[in-house]
N, C-alpha and C. Protein backbone atom coordinates (compact mmCIF):
# COMPACT_ATOMS: atom_id res chain seq x y z
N UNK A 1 29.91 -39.75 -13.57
CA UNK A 1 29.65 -39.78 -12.14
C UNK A 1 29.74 -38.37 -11.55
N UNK A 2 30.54 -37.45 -12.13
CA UNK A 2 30.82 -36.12 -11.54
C UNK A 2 29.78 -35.35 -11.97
N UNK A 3 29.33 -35.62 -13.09
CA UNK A 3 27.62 -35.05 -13.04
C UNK A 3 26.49 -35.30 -12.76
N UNK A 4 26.34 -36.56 -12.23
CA UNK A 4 25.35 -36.90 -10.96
C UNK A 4 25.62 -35.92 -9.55
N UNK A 5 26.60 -36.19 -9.35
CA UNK A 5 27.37 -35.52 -8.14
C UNK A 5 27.33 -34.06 -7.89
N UNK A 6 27.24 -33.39 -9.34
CA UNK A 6 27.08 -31.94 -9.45
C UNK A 6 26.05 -31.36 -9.01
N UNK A 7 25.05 -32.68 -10.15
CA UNK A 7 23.35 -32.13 -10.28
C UNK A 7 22.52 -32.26 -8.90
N UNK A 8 23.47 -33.50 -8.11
CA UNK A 8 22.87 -33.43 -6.72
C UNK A 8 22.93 -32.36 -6.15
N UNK A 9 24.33 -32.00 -5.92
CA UNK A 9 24.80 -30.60 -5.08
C UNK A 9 23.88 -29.68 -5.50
N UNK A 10 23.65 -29.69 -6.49
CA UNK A 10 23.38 -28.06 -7.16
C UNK A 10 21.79 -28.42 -6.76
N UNK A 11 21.02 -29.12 -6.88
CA UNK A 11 19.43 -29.47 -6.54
C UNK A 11 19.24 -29.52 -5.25
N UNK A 12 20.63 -29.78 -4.14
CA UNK A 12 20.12 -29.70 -2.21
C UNK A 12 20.42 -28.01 -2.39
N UNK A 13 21.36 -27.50 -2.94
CA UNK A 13 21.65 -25.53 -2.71
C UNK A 13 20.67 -25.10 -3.73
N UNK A 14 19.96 -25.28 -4.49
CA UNK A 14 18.88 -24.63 -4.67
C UNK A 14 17.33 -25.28 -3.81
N UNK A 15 17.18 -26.17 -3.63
CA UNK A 15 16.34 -27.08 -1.88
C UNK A 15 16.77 -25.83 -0.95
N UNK A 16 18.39 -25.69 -0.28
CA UNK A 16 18.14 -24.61 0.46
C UNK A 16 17.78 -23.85 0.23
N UNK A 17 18.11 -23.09 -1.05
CA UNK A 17 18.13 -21.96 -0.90
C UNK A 17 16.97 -21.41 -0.91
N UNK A 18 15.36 -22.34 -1.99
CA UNK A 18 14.17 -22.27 -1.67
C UNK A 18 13.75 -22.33 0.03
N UNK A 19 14.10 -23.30 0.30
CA UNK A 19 13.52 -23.34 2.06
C UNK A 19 13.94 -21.96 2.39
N UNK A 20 14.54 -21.20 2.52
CA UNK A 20 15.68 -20.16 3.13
C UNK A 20 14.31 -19.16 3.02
N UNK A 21 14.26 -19.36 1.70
CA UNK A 21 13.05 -18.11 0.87
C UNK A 21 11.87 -18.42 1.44
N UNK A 22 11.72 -19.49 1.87
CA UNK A 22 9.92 -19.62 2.41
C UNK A 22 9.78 -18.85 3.66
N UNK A 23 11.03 -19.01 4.32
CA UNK A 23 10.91 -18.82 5.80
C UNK A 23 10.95 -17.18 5.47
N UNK A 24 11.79 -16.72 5.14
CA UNK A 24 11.97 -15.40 5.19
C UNK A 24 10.10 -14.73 3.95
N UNK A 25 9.35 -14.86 3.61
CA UNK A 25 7.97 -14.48 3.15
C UNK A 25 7.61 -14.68 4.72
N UNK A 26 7.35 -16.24 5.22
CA UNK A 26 6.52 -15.99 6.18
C UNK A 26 6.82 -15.02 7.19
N UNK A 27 7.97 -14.59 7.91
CA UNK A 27 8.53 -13.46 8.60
C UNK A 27 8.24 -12.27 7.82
N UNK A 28 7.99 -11.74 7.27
CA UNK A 28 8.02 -10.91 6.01
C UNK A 28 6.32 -10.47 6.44
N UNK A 29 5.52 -11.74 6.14
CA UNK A 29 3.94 -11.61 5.77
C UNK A 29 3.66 -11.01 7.34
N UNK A 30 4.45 -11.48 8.09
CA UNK A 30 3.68 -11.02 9.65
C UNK A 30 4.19 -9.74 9.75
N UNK A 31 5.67 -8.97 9.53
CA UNK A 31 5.66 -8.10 9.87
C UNK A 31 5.05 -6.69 9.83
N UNK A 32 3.96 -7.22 8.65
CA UNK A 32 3.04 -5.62 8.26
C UNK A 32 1.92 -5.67 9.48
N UNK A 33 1.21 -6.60 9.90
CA UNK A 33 0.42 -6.56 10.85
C UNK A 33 1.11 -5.66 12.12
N UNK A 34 2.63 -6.34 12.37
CA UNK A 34 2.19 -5.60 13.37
C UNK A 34 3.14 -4.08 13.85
N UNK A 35 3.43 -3.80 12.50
CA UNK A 35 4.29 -2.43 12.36
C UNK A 35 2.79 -1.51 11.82
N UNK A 36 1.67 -2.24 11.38
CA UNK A 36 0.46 -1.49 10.95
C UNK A 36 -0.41 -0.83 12.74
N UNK A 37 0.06 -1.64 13.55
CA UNK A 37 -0.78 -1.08 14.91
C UNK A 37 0.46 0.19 15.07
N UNK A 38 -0.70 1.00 15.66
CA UNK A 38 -0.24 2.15 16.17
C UNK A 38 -0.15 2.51 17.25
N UNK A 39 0.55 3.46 17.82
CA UNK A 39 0.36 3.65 19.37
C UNK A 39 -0.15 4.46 19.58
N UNK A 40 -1.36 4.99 20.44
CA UNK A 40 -1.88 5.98 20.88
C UNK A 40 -1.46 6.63 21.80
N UNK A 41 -0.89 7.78 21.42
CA UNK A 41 -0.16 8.72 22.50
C UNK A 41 -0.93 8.96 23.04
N UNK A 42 -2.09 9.39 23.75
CA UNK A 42 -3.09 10.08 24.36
C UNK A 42 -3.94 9.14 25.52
N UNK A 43 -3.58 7.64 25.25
CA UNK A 43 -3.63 6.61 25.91
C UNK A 43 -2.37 5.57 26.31
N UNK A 44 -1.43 5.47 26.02
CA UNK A 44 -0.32 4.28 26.21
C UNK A 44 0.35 4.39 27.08
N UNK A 45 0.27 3.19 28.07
CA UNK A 45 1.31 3.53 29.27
C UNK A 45 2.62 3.93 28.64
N UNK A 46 3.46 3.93 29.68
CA UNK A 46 4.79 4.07 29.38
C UNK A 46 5.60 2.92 28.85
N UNK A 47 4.83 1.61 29.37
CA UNK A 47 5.92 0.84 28.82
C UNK A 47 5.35 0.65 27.23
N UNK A 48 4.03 1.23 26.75
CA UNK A 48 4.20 0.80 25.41
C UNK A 48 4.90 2.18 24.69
N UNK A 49 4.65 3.25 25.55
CA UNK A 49 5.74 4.12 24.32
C UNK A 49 6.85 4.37 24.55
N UNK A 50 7.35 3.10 25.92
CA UNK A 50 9.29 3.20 25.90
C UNK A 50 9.53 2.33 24.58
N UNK A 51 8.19 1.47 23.90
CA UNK A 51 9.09 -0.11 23.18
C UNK A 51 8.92 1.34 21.82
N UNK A 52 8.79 2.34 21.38
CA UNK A 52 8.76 3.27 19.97
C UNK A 52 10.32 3.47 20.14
N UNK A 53 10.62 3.33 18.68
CA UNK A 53 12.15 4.05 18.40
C UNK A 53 12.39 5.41 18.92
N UNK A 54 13.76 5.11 19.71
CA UNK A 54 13.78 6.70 20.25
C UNK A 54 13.25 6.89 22.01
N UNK A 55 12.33 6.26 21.73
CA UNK A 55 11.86 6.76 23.01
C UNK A 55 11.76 5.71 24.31
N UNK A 56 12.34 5.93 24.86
CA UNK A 56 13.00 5.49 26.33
C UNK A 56 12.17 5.30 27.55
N UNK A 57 12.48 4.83 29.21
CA UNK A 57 11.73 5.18 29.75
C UNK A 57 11.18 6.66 30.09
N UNK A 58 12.55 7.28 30.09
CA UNK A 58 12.79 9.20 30.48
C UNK A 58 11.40 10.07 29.62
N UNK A 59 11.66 9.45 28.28
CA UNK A 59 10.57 10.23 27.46
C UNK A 59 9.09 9.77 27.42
N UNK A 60 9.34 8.74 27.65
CA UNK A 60 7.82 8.22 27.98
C UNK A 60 7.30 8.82 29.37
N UNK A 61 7.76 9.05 30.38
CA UNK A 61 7.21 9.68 31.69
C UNK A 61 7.35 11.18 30.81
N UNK A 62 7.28 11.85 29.83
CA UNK A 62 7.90 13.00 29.58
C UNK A 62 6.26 13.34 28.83
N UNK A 63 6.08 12.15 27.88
CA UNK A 63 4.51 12.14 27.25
C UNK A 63 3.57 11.76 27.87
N UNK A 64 3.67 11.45 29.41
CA UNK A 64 2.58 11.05 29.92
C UNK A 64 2.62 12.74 30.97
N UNK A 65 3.84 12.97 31.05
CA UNK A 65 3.09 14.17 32.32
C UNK A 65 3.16 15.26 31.39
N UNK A 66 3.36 15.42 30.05
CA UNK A 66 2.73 16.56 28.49
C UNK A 66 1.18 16.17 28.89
N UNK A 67 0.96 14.88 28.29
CA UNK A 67 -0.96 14.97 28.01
C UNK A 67 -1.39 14.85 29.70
N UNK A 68 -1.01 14.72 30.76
CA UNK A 68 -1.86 14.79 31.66
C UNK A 68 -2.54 16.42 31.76
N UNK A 69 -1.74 17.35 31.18
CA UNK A 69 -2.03 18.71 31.48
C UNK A 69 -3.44 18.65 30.19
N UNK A 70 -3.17 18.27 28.79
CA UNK A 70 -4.05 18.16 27.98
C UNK A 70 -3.59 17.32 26.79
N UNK A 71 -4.64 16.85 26.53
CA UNK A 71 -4.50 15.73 25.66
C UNK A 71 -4.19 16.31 24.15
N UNK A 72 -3.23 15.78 23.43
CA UNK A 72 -2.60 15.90 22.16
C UNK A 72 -3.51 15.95 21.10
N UNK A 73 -3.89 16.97 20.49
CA UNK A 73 -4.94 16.97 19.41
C UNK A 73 -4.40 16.17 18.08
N UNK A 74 -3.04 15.87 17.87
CA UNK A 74 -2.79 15.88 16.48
C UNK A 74 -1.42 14.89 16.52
N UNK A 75 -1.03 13.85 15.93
CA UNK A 75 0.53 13.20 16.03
C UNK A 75 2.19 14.68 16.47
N UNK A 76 1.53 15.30 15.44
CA UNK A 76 2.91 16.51 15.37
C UNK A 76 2.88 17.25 16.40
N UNK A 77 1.70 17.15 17.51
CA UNK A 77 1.98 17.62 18.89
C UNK A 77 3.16 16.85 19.52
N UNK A 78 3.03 15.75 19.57
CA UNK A 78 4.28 15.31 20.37
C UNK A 78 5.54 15.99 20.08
N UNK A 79 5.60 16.78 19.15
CA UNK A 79 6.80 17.66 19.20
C UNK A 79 6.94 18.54 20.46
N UNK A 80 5.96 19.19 20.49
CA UNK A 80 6.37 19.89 21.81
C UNK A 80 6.90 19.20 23.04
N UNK A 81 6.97 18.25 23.16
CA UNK A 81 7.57 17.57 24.30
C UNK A 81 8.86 17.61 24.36
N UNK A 82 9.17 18.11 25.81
CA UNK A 82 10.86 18.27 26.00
C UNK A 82 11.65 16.95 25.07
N UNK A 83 12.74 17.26 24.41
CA UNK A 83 13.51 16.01 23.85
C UNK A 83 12.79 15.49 22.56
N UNK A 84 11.87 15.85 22.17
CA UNK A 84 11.55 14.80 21.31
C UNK A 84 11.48 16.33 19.50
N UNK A 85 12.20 16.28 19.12
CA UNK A 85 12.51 17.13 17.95
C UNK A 85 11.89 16.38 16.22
N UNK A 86 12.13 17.17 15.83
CA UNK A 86 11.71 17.06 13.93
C UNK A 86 12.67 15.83 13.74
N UNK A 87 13.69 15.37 14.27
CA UNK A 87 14.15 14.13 13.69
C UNK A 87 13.15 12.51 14.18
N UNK A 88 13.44 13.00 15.64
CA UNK A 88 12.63 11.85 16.27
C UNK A 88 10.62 11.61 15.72
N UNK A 89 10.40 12.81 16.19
CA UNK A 89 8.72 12.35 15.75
C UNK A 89 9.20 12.11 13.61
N UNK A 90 10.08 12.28 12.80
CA UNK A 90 9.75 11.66 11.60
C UNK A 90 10.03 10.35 11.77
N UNK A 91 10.80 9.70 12.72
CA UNK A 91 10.93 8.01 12.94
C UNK A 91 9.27 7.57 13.71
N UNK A 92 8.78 8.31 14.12
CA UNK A 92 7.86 8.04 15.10
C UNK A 92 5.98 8.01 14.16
N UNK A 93 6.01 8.94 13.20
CA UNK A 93 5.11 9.29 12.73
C UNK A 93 4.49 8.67 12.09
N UNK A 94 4.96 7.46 11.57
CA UNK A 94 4.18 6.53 10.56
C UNK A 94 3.71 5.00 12.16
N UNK A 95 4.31 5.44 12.91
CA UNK A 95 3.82 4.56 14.21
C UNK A 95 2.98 4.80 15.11
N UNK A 96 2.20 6.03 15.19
CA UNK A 96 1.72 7.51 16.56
C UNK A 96 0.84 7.03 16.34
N UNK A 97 -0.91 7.28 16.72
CA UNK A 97 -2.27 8.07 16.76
C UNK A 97 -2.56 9.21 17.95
N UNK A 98 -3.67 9.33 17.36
CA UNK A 98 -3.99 10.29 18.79
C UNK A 98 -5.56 10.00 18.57
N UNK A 99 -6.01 9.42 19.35
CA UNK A 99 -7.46 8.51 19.87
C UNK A 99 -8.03 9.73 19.89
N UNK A 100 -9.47 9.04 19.51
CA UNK A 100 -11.14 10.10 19.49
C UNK A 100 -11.27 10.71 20.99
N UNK A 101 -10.36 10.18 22.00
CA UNK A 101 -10.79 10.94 22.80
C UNK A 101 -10.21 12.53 22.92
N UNK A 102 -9.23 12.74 22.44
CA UNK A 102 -8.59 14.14 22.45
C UNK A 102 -9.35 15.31 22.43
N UNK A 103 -9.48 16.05 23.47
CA UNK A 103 -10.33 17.14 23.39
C UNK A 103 -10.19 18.54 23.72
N UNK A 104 -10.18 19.72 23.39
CA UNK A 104 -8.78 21.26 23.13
C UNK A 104 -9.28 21.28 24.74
N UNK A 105 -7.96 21.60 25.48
CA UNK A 105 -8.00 22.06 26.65
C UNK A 105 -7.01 23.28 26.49
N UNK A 106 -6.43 24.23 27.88
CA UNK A 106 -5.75 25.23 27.92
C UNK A 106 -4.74 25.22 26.98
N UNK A 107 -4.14 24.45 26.52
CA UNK A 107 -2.78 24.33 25.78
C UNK A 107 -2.91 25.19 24.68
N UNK A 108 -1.83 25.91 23.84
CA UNK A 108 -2.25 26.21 22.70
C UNK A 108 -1.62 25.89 21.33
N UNK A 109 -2.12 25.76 20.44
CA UNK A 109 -0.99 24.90 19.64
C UNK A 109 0.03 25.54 18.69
């Protein structure tokens, strides 16, 4: 009887522990979609580049009044922006674009 009893137990904790595993693939399968969109600095309000790691409401009004003067030719421009350093744009860089519209104005790089 204690090995009926076992083989049950042991067949619902491996039942969980499969269910456990399904759920966590499907969470899993979605998260490349949407860590694969990028944000376009050169277009994104503020509230989509307060939701980027790092960057806040403060720095987001910080990248919008940078490109109002001229638009960001390249991701590693956003360095020049007050606050935002070689640590932050490497969290940021696999998340950035900079849209076809970018075009060289006064700035220099």
């Amino acid at each position: 009887m204690q090995r009926i009893t076992r083989a049950v137990a042991v067949g619902l904790l491996c039942g969980l522990v499969l269910a456990g595993t399904g759920r966590g693939a499907v969470a899993a399968g979605a998260a490349p979609a949407a860590a694969g969109a990028r944000v376009d600095i050169n277009s994104a309000g503020a509230d989509e580049l307060a939701k980027l790691p790092g960057i806040g409401p403060a720095k987001a009004r910080a990248i919008i009044e940078y490109r109002s003067e001229a638009p960001f030719q390249k991701p590693e421009d956003l360095r020049k922006v007050k606050g935002i350093g070689d640590k932050l744009y490497d969290r940021l860089k696999d998340q950035i674009t900079v849209g076809p519209g970018a075009t060289p104005k006064g700035r220099g790089s």
